[in-house]
Protein backbone atom coordinates (compact mmCIF):
# COMPACT_ATOMS: atom_id res chain seq x y z
CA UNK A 1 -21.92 -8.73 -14.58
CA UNK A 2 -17.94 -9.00 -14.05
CA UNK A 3 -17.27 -10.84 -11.30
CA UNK A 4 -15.12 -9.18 -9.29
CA UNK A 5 -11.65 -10.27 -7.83
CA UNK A 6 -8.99 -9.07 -5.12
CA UNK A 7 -6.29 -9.56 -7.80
CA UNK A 8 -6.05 -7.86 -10.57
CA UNK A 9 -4.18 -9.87 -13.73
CA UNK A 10 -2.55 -6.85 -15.31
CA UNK A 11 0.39 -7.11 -18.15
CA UNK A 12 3.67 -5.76 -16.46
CA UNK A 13 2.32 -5.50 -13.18
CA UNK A 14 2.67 -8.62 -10.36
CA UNK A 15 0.71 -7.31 -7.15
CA UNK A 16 -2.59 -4.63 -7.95
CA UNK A 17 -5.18 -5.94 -5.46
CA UNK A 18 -8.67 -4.89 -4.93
CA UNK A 19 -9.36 -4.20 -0.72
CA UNK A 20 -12.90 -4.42 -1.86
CA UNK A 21 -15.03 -7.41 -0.28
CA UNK A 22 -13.68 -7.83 3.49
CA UNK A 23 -16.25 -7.95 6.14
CA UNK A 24 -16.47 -4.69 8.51
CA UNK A 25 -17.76 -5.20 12.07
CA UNK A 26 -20.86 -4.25 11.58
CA UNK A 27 -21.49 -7.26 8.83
CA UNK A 28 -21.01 -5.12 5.89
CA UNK A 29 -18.71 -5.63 2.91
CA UNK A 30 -16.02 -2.96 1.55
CA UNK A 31 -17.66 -2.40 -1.89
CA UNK A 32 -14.99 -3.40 -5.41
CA UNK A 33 -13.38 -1.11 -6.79
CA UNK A 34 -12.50 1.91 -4.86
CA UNK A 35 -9.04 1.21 -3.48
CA UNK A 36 -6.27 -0.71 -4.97
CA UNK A 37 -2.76 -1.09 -3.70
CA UNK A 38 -0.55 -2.02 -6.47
CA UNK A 39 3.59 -2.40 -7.15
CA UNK A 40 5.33 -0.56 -9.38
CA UNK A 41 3.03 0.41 -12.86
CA UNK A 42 6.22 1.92 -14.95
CA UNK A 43 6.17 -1.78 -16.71
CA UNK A 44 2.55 -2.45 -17.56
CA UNK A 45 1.31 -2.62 -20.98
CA UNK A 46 -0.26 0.48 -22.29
CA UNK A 47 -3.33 -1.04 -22.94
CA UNK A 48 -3.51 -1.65 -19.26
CA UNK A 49 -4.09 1.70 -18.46
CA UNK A 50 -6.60 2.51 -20.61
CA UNK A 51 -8.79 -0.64 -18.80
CA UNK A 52 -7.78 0.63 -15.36
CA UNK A 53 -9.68 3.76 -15.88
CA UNK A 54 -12.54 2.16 -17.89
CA UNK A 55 -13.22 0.09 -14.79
CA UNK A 56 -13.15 3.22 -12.84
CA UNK A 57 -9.69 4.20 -11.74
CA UNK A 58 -9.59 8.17 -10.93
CA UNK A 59 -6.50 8.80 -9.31
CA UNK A 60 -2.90 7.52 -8.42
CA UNK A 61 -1.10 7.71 -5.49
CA UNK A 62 2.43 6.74 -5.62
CA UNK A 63 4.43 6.54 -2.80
CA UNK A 64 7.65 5.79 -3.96
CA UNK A 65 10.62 8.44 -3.62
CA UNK A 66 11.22 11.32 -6.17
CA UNK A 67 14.17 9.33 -7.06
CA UNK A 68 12.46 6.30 -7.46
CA UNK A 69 9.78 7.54 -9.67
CA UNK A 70 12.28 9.93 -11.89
CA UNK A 71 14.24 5.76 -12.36
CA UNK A 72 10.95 4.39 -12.95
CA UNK A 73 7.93 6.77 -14.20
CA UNK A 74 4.87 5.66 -13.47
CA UNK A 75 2.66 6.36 -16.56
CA UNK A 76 -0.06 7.39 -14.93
CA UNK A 77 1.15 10.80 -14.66
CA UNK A 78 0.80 11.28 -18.26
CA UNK A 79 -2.36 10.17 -18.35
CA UNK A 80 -4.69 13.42 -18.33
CA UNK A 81 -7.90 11.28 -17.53
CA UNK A 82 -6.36 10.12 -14.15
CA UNK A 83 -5.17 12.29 -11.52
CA UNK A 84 -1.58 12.13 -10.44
CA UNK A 85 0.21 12.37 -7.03
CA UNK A 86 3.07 11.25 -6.30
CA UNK A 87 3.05 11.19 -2.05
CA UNK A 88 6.72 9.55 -0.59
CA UNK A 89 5.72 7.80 2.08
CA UNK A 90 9.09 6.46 3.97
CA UNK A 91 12.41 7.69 2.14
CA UNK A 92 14.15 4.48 3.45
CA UNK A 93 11.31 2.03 3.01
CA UNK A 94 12.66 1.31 -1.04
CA UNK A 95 14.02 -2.11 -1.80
CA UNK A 96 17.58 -0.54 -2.34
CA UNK A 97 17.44 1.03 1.26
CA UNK A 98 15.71 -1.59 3.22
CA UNK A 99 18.76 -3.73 1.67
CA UNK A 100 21.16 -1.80 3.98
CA UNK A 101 19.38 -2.69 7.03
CA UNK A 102 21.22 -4.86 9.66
CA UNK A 103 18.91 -7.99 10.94
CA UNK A 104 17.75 -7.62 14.41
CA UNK A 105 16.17 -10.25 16.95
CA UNK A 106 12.67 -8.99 15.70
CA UNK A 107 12.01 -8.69 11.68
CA UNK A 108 13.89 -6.20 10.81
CA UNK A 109 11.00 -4.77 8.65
CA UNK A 110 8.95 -3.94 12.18
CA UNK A 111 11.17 -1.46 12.99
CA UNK A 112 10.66 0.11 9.35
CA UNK A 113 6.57 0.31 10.11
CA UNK A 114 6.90 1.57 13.17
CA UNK A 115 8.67 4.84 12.22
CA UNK A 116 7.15 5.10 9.30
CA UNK A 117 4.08 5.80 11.54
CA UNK A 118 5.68 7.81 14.00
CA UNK A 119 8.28 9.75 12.08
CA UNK A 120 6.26 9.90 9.29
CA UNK A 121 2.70 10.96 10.01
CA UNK A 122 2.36 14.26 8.09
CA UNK A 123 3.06 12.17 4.98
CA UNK A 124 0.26 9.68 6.45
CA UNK A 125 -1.75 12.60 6.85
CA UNK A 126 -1.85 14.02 3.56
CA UNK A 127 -1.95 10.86 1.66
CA UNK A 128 -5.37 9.36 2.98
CA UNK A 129 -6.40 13.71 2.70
CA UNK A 130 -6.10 12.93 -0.67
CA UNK A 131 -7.89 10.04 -1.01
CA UNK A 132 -10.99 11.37 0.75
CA UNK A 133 -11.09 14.57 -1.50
CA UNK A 134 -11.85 11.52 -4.41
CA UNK A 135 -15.48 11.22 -4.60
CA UNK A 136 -16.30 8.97 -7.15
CA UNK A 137 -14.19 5.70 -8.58
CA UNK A 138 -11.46 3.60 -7.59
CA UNK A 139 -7.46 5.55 -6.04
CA UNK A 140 -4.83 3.40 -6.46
CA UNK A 141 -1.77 3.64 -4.20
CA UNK A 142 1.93 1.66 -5.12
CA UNK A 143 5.26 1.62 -4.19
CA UNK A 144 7.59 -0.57 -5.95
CA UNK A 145 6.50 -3.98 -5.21
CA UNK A 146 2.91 -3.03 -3.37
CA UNK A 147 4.40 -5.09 -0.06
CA UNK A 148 5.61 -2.16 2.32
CA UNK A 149 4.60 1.56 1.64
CA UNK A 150 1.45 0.38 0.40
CA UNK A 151 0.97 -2.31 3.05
CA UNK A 152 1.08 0.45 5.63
CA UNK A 153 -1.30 2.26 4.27
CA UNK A 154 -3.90 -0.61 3.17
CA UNK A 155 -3.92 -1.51 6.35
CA UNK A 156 -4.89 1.58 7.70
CA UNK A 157 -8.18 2.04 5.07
CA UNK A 158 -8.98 -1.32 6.18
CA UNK A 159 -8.73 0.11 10.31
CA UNK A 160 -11.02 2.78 8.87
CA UNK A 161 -13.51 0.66 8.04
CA UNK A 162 -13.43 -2.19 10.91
CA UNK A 163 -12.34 -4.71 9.37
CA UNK A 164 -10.91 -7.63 12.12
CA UNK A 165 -6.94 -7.98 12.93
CA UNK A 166 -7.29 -11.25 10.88
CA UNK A 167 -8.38 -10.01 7.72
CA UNK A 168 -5.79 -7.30 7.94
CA UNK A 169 -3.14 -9.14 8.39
CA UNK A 170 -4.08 -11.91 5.67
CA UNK A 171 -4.19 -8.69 2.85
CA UNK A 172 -0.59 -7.75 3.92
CA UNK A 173 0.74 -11.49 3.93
CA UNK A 174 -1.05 -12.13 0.56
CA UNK A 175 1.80 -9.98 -1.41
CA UNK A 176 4.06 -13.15 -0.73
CA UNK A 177 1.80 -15.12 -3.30
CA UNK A 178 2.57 -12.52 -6.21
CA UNK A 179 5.88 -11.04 -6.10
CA UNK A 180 8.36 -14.28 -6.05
CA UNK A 181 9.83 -12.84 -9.56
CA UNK A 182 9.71 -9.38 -8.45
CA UNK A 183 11.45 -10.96 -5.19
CA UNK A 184 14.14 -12.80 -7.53
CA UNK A 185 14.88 -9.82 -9.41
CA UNK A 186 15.39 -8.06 -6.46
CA UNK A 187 18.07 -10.19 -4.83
CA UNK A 188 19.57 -11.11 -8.46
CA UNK A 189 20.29 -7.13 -8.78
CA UNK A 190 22.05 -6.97 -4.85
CA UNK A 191 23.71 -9.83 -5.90
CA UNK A 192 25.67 -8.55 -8.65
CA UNK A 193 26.06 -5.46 -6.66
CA UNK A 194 27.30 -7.28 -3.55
CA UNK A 195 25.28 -7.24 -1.39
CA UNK A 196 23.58 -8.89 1.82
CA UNK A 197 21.70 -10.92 0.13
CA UNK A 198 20.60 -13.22 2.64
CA UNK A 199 19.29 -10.28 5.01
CA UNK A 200 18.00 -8.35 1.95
CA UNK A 201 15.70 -11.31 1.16
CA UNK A 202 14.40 -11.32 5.07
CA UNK A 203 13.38 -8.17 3.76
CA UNK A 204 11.58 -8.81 0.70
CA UNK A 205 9.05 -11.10 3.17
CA UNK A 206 5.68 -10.12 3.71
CA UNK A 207 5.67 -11.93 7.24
CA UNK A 208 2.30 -11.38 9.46
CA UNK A 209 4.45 -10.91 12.86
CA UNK A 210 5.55 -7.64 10.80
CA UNK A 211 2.26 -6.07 10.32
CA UNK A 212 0.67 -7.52 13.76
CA UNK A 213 3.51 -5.57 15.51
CA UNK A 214 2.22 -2.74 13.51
CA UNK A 215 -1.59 -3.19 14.49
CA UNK A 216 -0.12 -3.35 18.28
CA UNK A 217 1.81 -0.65 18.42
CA UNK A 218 -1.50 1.59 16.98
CA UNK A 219 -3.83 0.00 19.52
CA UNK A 220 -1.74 0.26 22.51
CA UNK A 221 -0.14 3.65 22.12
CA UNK A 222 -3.75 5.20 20.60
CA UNK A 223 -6.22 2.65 21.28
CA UNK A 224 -7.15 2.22 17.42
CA UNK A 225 -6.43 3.40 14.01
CA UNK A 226 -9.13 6.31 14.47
CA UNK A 227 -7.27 6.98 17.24
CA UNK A 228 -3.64 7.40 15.66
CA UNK A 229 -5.51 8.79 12.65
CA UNK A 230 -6.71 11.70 14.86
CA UNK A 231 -3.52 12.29 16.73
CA UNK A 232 -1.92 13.05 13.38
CA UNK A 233 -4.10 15.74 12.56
CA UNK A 234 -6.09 13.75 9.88
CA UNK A 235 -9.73 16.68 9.74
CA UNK A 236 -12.63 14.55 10.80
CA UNK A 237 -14.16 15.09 7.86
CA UNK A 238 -11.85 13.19 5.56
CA UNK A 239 -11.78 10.63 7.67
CA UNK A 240 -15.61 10.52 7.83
CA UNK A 241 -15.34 10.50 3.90
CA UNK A 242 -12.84 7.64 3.91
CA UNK A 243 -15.56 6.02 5.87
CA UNK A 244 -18.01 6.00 3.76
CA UNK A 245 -16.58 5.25 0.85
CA UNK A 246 -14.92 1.97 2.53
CA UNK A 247 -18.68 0.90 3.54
CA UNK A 248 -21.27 2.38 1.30
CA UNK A 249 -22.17 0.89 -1.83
């Protein structure tokens, strides 16, 4: 039997994780291979994603801006055995935009999560709608380097299926051990542009105060991810579906 692991070594890729195998509340285990959160795919090797849907991959979710996926296709939407979406999640959450924001007091990227879940819910909305209509196999959701789009997201699957602050927060904070050349590239690129590069790399963190302020903000304004979930308008039913497939083998 393959043994299964949360990252996934794939040629051209740096960050496709697994949210399989974290502990729910009730002592059960989100079962491998039915979400992924990944970075960019418009560099992987071919042969990569031919494997990916051999080991079960059934549709794509990526949450990067029309403009960013026109720069960068991701080849997954050529791929007839795999179903395409792309889904924007945040217009201003890509590395080039983020790289315009001023440093506050607080990390600069909790103000970015924050209205990404307030101004942006509709887009929330649809995007786990469409992973609940997948009934069988793994969806995979990126954005360019699987750290802030995706992180928002990832962690609210993982608030869908009860899995502990702690746990949350380690997934987000674990992009920080897989990107450092994405991260390089990054700042190398603002550099010869100009830019800030010393607040755009503040930016390119994946720091746990970020996300916690996140988790917060959900629980104190609608007491817990189910609760945001159904202020946005997500049907019961999906989110039902999400449930299951986040905690039934």
């Amino acid at each position: 039997m393959t043994q299964m692991t949360r990252h996934l070594p794939v040629r051209g890729a740096y960050n496709i994780r697994d949210l399989g195998g974290y502990t729910t509340a009730s002592g059960g285990t989100i079962p491998w291979r039915r979400f992924l959160r990944a970075d960019s795919l418009h560099r992987i090797d071919p042969s990569e994603i031919t494997r990916l849907h051999d080991e079960g991959l059934r549709m794509v979710i990526d949450l990067r801006t029309e403009d960013e996926v026109t720069t960068a296709p991701n080849p997954f939407a050529a791929f007839a055995d795999v179903h395409f979406a792309n889904m924007p999640l945040f217009d201003d959450l890509s590395p080039e935009a983020l790289s315009l924001a001023a440093v506050e007091e607080a990390h600069p990227l909790e103000a970015f999560y924050l209205a990404a879940l307030e101004t942006r819910a509709g887009a929330i909305r649809d995007i786990l709608s469409a992973m609940a209509g997948v009934q069988e196999g793994a969806v995979l959701f990126n954005c360019t380097a699987g750290k802030d789009r995706t992180g928002i997201v990832a962690a609210l699957l993982l608030g869908i299926a009860d899995v502990d602050r702690d746990q949350i927060i380690a997934d987000y904070t674990l992009t920080a051990d897989f990107i450092p050349d994405l991260v390089a590239e990054f700042l190398d690129l603002s550099r010869e542009r100009g830019g800030d590069v010393e607040s755009y790399a503040r930016l390119l963190e994946s720091p746990a105060p970020a996300i916690a302020a996140t988790l917060d903000h959900i629980d104190n304004r609608y007491g817990s991810v189910n609760g945001y979930l159904q202020h946005i308008g997500l049907p019961p039913a999906d989110l039902r579906q999400l449930f299951r497939r986040l905690t039934e083998n």
